[in-house]
C-alpha atoms as a PDB file:
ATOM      1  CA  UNK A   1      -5.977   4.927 -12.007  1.00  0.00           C
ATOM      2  CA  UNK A   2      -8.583   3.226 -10.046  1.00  0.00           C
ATOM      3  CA  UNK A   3     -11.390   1.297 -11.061  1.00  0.00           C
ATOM      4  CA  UNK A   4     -14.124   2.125 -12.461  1.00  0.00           C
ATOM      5  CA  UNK A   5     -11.199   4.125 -14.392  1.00  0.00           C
ATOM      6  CA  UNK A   6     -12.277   7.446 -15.278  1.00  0.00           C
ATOM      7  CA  UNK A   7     -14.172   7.194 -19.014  1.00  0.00           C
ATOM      8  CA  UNK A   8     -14.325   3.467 -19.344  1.00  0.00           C
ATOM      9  CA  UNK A   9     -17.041   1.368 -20.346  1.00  0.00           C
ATOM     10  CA  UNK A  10     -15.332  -2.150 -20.266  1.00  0.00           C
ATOM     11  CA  UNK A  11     -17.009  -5.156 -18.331  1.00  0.00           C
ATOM     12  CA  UNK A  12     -14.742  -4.632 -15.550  1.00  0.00           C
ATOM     13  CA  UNK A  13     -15.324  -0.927 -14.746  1.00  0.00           C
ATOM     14  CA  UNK A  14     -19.086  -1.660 -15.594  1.00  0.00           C
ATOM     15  CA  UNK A  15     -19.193  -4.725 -13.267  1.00  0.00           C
ATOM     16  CA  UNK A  16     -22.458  -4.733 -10.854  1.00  0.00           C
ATOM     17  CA  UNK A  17     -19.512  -6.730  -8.400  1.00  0.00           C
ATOM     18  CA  UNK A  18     -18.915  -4.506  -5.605  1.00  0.00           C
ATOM     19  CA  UNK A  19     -15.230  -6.450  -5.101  1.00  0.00           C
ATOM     20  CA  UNK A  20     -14.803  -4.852  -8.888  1.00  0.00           C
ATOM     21  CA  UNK A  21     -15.199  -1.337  -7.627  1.00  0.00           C
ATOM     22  CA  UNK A  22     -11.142  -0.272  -6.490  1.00  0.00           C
ATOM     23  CA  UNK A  23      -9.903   2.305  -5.037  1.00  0.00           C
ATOM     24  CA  UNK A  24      -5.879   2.663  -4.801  1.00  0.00           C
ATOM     25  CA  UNK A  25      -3.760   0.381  -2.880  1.00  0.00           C
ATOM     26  CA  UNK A  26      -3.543   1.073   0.500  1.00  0.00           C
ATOM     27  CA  UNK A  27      -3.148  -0.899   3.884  1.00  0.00           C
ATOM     28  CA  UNK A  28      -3.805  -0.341   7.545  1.00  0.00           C
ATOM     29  CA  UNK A  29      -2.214  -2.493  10.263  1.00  0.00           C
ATOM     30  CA  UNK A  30      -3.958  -2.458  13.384  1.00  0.00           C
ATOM     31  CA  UNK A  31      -2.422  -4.078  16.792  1.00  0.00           C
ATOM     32  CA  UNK A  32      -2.287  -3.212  20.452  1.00  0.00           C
ATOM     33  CA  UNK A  33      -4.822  -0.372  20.049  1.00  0.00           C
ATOM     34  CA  UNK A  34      -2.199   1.076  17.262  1.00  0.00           C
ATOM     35  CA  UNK A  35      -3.191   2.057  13.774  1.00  0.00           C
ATOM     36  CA  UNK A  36      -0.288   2.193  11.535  1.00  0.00           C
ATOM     37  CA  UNK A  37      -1.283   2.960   7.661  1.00  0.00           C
ATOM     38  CA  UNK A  38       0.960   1.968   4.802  1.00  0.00           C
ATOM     39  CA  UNK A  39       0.294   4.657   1.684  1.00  0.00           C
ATOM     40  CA  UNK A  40      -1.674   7.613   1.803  1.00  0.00           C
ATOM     41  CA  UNK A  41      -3.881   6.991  -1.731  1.00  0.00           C
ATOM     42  CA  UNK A  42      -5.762   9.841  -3.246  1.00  0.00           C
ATOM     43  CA  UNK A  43      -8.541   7.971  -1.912  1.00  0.00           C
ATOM     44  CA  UNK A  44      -7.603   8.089   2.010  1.00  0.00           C
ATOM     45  CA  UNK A  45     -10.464   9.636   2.865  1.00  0.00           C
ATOM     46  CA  UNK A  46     -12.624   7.692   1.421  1.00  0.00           C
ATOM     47  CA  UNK A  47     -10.976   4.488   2.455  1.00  0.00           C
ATOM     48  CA  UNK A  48     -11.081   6.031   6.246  1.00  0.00           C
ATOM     49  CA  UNK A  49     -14.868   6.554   6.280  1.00  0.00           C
ATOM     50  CA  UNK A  50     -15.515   3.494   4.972  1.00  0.00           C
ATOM     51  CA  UNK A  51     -13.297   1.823   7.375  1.00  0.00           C
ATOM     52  CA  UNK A  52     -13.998   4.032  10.689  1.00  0.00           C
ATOM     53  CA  UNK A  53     -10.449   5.162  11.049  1.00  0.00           C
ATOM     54  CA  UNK A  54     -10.392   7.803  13.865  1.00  0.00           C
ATOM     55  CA  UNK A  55      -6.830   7.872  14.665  1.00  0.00           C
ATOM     56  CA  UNK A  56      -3.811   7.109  13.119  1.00  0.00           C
ATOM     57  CA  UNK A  57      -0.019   6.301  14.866  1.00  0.00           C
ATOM     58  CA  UNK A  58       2.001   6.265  11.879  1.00  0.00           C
ATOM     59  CA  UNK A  59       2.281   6.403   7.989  1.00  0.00           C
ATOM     60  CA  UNK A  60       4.790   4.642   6.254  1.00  0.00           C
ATOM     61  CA  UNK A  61       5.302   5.288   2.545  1.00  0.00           C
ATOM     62  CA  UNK A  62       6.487   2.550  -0.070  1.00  0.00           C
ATOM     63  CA  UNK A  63       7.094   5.315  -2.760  1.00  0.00           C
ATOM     64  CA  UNK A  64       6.489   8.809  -4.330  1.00  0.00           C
ATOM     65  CA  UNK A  65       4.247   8.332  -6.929  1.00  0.00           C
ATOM     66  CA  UNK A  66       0.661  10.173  -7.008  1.00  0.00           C
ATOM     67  CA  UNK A  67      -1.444   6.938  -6.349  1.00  0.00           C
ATOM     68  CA  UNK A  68       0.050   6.444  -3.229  1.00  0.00           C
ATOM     69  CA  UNK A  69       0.706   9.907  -1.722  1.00  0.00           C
ATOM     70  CA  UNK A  70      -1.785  12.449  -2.400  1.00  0.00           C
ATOM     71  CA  UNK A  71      -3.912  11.840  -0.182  1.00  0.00           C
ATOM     72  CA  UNK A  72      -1.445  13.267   2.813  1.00  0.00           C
ATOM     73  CA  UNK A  73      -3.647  16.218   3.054  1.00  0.00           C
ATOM     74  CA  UNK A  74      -6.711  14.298   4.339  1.00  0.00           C
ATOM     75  CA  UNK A  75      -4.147  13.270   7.380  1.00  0.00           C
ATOM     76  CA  UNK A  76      -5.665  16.819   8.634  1.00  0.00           C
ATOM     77  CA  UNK A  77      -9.051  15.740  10.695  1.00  0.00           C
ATOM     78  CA  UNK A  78      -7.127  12.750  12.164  1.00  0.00           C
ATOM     79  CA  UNK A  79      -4.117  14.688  12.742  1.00  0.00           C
ATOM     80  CA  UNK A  80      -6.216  17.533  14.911  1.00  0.00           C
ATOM     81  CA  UNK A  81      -6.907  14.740  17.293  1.00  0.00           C
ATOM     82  CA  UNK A  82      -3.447  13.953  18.103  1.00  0.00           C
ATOM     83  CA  UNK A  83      -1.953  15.565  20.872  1.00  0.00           C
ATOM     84  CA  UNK A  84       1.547  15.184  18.710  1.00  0.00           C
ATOM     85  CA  UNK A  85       1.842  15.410  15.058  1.00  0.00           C
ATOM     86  CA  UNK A  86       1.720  12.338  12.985  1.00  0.00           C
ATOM     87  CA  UNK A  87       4.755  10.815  12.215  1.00  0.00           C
ATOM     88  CA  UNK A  88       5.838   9.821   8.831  1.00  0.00           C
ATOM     89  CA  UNK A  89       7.958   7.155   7.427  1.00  0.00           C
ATOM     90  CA  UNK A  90       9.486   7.485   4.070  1.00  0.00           C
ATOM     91  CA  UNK A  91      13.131   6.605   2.042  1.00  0.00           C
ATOM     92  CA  UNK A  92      15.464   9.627   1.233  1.00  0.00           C
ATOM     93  CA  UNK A  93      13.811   9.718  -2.675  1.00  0.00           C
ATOM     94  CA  UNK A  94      10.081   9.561  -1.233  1.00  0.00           C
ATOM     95  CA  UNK A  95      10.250  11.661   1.312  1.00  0.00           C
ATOM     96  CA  UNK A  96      12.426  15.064  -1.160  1.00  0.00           C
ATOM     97  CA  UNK A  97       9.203  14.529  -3.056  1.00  0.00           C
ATOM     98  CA  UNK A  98       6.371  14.912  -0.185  1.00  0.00           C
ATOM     99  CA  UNK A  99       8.112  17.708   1.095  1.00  0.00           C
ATOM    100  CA  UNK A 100       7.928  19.045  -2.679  1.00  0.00           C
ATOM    101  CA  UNK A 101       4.687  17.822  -3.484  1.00  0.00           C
ATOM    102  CA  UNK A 102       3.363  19.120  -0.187  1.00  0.00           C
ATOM    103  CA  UNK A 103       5.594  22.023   0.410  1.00  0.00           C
ATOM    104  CA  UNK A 104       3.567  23.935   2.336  1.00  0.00           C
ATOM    105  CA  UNK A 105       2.476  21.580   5.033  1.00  0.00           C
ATOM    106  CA  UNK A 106       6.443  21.289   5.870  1.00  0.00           C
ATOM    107  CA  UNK A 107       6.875  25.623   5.602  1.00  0.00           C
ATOM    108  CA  UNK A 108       7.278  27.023   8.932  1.00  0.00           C
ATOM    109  CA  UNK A 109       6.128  30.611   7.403  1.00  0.00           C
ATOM    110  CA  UNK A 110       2.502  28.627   5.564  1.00  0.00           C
ATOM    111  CA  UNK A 111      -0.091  31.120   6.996  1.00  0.00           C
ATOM    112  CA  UNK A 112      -2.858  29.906   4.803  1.00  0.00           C
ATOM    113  CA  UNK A 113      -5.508  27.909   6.861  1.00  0.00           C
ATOM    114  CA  UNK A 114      -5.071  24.809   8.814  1.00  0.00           C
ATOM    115  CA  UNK A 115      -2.286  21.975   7.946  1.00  0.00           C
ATOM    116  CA  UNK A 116      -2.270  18.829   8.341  1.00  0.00           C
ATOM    117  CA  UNK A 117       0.220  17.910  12.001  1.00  0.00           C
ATOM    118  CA  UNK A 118       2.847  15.643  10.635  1.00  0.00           C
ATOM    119  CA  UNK A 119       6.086  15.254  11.142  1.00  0.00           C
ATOM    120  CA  UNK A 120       8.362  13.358   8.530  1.00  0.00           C
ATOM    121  CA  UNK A 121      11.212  10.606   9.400  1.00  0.00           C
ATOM    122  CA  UNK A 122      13.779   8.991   7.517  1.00  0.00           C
ATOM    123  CA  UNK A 123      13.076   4.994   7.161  1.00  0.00           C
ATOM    124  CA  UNK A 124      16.320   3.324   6.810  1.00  0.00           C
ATOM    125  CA  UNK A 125      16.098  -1.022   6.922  1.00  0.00           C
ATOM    126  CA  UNK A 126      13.190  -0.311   9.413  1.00  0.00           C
ATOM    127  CA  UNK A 127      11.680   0.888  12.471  1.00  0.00           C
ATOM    128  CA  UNK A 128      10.245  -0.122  15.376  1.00  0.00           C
ATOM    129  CA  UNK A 129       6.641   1.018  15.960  1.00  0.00           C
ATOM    130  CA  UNK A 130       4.953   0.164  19.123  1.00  0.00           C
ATOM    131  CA  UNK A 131       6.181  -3.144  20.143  1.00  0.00           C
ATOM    132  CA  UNK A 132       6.159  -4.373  16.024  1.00  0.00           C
ATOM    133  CA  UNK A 133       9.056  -4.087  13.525  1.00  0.00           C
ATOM    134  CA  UNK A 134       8.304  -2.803  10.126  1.00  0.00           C
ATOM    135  CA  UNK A 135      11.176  -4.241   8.147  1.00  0.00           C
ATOM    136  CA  UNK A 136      12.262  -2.295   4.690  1.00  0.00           C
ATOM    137  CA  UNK A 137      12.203  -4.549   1.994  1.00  0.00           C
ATOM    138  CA  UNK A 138      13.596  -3.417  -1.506  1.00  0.00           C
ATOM    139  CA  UNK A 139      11.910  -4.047  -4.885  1.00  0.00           C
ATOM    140  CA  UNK A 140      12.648  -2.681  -8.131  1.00  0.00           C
ATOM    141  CA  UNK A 141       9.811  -0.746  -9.736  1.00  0.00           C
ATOM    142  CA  UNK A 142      10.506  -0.245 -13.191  1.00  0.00           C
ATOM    143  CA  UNK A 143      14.315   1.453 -13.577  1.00  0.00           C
ATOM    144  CA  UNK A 144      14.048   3.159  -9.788  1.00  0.00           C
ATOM    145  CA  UNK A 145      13.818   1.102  -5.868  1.00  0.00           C
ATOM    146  CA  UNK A 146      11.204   1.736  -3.802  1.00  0.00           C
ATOM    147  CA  UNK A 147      10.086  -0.141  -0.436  1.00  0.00           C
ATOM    148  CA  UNK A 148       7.729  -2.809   0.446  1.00  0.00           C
ATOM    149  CA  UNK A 149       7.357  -4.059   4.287  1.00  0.00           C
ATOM    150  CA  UNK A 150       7.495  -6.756   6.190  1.00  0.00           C
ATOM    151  CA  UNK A 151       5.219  -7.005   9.694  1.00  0.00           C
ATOM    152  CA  UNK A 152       5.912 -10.163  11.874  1.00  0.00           C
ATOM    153  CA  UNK A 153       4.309 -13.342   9.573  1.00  0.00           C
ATOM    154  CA  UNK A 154       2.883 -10.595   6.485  1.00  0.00           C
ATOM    155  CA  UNK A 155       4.485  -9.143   4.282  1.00  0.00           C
ATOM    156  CA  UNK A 156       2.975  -5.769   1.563  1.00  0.00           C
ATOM    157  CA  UNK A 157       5.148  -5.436  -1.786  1.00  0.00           C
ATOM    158  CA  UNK A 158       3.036  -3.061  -3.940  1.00  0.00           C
ATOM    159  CA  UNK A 159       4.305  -1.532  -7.621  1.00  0.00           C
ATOM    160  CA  UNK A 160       7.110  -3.953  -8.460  1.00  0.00           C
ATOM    161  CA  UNK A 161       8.380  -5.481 -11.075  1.00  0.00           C
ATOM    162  CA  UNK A 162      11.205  -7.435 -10.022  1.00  0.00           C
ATOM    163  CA  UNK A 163      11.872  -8.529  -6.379  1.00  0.00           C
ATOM    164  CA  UNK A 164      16.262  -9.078  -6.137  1.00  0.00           C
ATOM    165  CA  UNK A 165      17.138 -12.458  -4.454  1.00  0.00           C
ATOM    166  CA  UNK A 166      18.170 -10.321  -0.965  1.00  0.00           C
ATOM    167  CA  UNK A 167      14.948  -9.334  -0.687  1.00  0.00           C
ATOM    168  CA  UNK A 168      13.265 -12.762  -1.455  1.00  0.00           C
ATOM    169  CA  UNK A 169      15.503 -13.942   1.295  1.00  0.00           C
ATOM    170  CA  UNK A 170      13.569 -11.941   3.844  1.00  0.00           C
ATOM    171  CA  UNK A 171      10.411 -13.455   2.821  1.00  0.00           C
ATOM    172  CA  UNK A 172      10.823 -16.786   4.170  1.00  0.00           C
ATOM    173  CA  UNK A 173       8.351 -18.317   6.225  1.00  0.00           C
ATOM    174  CA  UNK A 174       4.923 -15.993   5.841  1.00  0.00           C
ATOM    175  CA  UNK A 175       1.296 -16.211   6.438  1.00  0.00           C
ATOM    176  CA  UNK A 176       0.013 -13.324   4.376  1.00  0.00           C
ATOM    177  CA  UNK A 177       1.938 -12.027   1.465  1.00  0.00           C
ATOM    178  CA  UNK A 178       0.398  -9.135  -0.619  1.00  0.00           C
ATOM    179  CA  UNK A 179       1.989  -8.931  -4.064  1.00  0.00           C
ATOM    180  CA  UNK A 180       1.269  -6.650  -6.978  1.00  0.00           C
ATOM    181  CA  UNK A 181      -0.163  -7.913  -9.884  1.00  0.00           C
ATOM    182  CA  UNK A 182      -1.222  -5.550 -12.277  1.00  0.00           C
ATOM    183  CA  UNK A 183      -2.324  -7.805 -14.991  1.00  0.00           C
ATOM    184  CA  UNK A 184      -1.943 -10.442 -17.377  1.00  0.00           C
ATOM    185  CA  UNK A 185      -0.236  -8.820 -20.418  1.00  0.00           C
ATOM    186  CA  UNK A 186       3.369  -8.166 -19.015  1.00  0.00           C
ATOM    187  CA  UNK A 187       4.010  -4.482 -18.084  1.00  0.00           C
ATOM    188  CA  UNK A 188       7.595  -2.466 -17.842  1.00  0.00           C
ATOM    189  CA  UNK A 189       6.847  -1.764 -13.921  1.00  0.00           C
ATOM    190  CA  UNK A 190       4.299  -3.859 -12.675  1.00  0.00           C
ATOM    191  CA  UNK A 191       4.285  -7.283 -11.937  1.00  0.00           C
ATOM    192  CA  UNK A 192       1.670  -9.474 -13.899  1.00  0.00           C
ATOM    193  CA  UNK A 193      -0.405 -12.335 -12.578  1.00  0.00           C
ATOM    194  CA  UNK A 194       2.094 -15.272 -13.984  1.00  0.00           C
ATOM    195  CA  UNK A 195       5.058 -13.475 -12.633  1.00  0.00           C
ATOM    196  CA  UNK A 196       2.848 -13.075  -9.271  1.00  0.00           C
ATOM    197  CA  UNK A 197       2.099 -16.915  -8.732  1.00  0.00           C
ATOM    198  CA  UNK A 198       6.085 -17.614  -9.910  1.00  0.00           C
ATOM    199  CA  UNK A 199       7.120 -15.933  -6.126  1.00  0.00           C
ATOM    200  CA  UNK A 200       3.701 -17.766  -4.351  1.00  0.00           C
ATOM    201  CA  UNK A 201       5.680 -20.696  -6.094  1.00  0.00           C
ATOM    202  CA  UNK A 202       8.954 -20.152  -4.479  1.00  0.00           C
ATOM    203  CA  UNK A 203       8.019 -18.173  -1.344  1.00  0.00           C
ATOM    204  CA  UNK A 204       5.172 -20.791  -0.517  1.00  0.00           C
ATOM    205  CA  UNK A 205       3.075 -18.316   2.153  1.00  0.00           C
ATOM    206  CA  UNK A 206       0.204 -19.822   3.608  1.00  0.00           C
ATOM    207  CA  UNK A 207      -1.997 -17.461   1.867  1.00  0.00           C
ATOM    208  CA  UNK A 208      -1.335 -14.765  -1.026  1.00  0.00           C
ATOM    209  CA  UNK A 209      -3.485 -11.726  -2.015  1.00  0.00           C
ATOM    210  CA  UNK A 210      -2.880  -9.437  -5.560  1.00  0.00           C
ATOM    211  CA  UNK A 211      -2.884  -5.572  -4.908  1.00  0.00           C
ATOM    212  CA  UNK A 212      -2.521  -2.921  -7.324  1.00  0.00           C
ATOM    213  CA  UNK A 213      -5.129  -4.852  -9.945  1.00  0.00           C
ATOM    214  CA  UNK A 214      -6.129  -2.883 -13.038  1.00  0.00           C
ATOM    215  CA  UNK A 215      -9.160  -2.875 -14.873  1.00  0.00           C
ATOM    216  CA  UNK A 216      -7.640  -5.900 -17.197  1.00  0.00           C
ATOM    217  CA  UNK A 217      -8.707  -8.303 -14.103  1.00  0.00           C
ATOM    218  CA  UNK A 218     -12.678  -9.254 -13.332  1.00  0.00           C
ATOM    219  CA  UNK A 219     -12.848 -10.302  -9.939  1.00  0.00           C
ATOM    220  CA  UNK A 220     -14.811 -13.878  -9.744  1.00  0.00           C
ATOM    221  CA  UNK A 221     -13.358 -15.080 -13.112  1.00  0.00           C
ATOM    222  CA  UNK A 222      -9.585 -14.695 -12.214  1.00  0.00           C
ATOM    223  CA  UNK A 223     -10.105 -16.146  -8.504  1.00  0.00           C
ATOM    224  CA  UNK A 224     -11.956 -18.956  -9.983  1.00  0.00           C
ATOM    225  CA  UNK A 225      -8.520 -19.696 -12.104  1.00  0.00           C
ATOM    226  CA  UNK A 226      -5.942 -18.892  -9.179  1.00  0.00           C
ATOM    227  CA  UNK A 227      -4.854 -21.673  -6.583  1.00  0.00           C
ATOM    228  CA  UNK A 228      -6.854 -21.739  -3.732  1.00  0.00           C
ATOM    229  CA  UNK A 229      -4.091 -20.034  -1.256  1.00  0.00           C
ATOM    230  CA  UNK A 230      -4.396 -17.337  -4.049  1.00  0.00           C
ATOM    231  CA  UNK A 231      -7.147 -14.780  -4.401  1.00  0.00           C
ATOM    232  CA  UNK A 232      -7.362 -11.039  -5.658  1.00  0.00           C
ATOM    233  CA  UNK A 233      -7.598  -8.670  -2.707  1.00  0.00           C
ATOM    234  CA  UNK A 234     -10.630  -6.405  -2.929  1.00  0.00           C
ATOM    235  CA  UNK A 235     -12.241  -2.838  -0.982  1.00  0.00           C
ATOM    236  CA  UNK A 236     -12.088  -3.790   2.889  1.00  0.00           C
ATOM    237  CA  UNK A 237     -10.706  -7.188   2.885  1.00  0.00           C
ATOM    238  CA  UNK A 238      -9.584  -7.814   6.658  1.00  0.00           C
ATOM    239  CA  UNK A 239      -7.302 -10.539   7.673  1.00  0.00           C
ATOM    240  CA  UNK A 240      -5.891 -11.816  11.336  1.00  0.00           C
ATOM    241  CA  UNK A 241      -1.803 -12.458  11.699  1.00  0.00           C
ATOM    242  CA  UNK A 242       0.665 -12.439  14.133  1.00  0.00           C
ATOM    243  CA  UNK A 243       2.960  -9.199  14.517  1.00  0.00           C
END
């Protein structure tokens, strides 16, 4: 719901810490001059004007729910720049529901004003974008799968709450993992902290950062408690990896 969530006066939503202030989880990879984005959050345009995003390659989608799609329609100003239309990347579930949620950017008869240029494509295990692989990897989000990706030595698994051993198998060897981590108090499709640090404890990636963090979770307090190749991701965190 984001943070400050909307009518709450708790110490969290309240905080004067800037890294306390979240909008929804979202990630851009940036190599070779390419911007791919992973999620577009009802706060995309936000996030882009905060971050200087002028142009975007390719959007890959982890699942259908609002907090990580509706913001497709503020693809339009970056899309106008593009000489082709954006692509998108989304499983066969995901992508029924953007072309529902967003009918009428996908209708060929839409004569209502200016739509944003995208173009949707099936993701399957994967695909290759610009000299990097994006690598499907499946969790289980309550009762339904979704997608979380691996990128050379990182690795984004947002909204889960169990990760099956054939997955955990493909997350050998890392140098960034992001993990959700919703938190403390167990939830039915969210990981919580404790169940977070149990895959740090078996993956072992040189460094870990918690995504999707609700207002349950003050910032300095729960880093100061986490291991030190642990912390809570915040609002424009960057980080340097291999691809």
């Amino acid at each position: 719901m984001g943070v400050p969530t909307i009518g709450c006066t708790c110490a969290v939503c309240t905080s004067a810490d800037a890294r306390d202030r979240r909008t929804r989880p979202s990630v851009l990879v940036q190599y070779a001059g390419r911007n791919v984005l992973i999620d577009t959050t009802p706060d995309f345009r936000q996030q882009a004007i905060r971050e200087k995003i002028h142009h975007l390659d390719a959007v890959l989608y982890t699942h259908a729910h609002a907090d990580h799609i509706l913001g497709l329609d503020d693809l339009r100003p970056v899309s106008f720049r593009h000489a082709s239309k954006i692509p998108l990347y989304a499983g066969e579930q995901t992508g029924r529901m953007l072309q529902s949620v967003f009918q009428y950017i996908f209708d060929a008869d839409y004569k209502y004003g200016s739509l944003a240029r995208v173009e949707l494509n099936a993701l399957n295990t994967g695909v290759d974008l610009f000299g990097a692989r994006f690598d499907v990897i499946k969790v289980i989000h309550g009762d339904v799968e979704i997608d979380g990706f691996r990128f050379g030595s990182a690795a984004y698994l947002t909204d889960f709450s169990e990760i099956p051993e054939a997955s955990l198998e493909k997350l050998q060897n890392l140098e960034i993992l992001f993990l959700d981590a919703l938190r403390h108090k167990p939830h039915p499709t969210h990981s919580s902290v404790e169940q977070s640090l149990k895959i740090v404890d078996r993956l072992k990636p040189k460094r870990t950062f918690f995504t999707h963090i609700s207002h349950d979770l003050p910032h300095e307090s729960t880093n100061a408690a986490l291991p030190d190749n642990v912390r809570l991701a915040h609002d424009g965190l960057q980080l340097e990896f291999e691809i």
